[in-house]
C-alpha atoms as a PDB file:
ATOM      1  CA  UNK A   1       6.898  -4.197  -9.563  1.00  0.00           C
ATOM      2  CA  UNK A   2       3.521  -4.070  -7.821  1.00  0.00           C
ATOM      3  CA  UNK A   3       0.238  -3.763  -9.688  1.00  0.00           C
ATOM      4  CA  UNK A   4      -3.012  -2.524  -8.201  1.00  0.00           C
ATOM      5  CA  UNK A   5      -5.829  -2.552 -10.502  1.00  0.00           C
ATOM      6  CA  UNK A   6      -9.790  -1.848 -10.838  1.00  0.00           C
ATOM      7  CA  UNK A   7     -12.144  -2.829 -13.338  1.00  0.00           C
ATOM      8  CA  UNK A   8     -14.750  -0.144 -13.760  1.00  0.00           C
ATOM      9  CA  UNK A   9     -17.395  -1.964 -15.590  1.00  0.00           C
ATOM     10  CA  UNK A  10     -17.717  -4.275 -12.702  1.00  0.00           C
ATOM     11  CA  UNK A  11     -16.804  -2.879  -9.569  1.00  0.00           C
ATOM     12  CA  UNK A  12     -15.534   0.469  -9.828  1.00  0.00           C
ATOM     13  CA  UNK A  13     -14.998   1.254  -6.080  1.00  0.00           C
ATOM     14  CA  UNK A  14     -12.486  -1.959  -5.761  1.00  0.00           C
ATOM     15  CA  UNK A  15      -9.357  -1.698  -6.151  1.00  0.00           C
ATOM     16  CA  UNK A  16      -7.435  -5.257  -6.020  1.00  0.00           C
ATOM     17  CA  UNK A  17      -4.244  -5.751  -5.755  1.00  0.00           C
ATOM     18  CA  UNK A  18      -1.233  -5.560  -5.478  1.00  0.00           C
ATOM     19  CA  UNK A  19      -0.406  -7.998  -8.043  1.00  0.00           C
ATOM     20  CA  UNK A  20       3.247  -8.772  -8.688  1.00  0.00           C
ATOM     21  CA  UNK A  21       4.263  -7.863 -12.409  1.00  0.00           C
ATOM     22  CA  UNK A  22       8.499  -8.345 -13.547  1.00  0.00           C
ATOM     23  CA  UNK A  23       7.530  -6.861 -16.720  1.00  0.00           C
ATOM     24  CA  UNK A  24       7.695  -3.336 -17.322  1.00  0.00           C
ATOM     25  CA  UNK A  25       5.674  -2.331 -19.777  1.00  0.00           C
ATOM     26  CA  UNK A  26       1.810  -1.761 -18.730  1.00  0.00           C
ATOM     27  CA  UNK A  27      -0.060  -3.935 -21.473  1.00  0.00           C
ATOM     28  CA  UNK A  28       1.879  -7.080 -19.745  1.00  0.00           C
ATOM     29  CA  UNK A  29       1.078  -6.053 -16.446  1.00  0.00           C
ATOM     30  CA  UNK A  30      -2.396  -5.285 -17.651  1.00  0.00           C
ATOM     31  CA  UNK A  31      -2.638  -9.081 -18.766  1.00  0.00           C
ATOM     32  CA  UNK A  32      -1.130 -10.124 -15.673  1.00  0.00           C
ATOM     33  CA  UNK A  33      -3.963  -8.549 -13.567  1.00  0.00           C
ATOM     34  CA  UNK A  34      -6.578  -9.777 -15.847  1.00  0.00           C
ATOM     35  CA  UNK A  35      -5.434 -13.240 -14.833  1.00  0.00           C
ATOM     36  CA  UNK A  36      -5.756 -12.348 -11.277  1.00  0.00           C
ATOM     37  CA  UNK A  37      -9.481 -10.740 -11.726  1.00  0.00           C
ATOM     38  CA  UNK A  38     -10.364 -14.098 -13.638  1.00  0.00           C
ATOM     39  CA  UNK A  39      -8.695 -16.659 -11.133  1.00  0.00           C
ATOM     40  CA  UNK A  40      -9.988 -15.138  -7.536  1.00  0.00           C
ATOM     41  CA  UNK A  41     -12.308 -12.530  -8.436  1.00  0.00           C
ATOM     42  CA  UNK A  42     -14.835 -13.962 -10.249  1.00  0.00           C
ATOM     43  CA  UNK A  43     -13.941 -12.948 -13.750  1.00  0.00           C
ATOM     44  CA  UNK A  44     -14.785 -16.479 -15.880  1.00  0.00           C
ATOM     45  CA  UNK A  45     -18.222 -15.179 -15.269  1.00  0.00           C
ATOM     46  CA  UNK A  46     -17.742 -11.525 -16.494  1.00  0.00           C
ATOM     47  CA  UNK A  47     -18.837 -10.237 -20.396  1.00  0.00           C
ATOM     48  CA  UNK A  48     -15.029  -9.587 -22.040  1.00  0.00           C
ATOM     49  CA  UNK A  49     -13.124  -7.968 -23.074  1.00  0.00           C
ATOM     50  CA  UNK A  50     -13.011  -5.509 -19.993  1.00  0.00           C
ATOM     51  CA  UNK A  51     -10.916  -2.435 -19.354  1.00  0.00           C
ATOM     52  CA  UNK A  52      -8.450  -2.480 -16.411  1.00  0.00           C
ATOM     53  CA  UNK A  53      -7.379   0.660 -14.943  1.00  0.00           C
ATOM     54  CA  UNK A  54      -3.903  -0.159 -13.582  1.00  0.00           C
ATOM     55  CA  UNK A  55      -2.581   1.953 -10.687  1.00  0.00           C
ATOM     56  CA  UNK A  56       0.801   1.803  -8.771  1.00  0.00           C
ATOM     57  CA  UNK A  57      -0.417   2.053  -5.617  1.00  0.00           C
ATOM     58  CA  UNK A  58      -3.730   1.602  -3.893  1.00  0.00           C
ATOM     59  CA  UNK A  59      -4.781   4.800  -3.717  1.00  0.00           C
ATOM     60  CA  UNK A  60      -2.520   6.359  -6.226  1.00  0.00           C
ATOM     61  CA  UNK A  61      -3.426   7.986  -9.163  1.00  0.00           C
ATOM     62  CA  UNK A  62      -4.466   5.967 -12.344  1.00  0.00           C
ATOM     63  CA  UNK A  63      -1.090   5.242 -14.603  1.00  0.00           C
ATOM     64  CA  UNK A  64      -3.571   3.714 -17.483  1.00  0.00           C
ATOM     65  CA  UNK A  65      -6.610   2.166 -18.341  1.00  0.00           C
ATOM     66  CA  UNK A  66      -6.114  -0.798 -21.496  1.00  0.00           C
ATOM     67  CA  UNK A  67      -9.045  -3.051 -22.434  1.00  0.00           C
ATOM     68  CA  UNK A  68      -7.953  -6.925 -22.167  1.00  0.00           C
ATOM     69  CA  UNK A  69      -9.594  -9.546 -23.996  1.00  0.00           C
ATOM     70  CA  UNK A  70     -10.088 -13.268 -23.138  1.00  0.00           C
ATOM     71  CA  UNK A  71      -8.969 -16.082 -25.320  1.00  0.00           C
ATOM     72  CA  UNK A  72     -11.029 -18.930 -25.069  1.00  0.00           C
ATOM     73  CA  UNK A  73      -8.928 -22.221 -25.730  1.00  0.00           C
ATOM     74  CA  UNK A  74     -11.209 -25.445 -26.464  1.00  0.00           C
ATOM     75  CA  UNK A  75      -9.547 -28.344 -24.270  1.00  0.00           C
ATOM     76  CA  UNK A  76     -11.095 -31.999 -24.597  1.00  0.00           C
ATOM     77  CA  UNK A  77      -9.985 -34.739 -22.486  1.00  0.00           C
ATOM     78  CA  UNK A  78     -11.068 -38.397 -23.351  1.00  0.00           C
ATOM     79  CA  UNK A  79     -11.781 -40.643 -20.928  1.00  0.00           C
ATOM     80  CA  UNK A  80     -12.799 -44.626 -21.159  1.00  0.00           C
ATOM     81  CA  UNK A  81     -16.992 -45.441 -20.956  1.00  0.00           C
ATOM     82  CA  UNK A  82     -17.085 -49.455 -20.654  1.00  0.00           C
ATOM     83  CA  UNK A  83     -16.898 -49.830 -24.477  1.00  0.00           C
ATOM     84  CA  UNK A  84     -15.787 -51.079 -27.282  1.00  0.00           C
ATOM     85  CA  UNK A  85     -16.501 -51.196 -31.070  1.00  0.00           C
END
């Protein structure tokens, strides 16, 4: 199932998509797009959570608008610096 989406709080004329979704129900495709926005539309720099209005095709009308939050996940890598103790 295609996906087209919009995030209103950010650009509410542009509608992205279509994003491919297997699952049916529209908070997992909602999470899915949310991904999208955040990998190649610039959403690591946007103020979350944000509300997604989810659409099934590009000009279609709107089948739902859900608010999507992003869970930060602290990852540390150590690396070697010359020395030792």
């Amino acid at each position: 199932m295609n996906i087209y989406y919009r995030v209103p709080a950010h650009c509410e004329e542009s509608t992205y998509g279509p994003v491919s979704s297997a699952l049916p129900d529209h908070r997992s495709a909602a999470e899915v797009c949310a991904l999208h926005y955040f990998q190649y539309h610039d959403g690591w720099e946007a103020r979350w959570p944000l509300t997604f209005a989810l659409y099934e095709t590009e000009r279609g009308e709107k089948l739902c608008e859900l608010e999507v939050e992003l869970e930060s996940r602290p990852e540390f890598t150590a690396g070697t610096c010359g020395h030792t103790w």
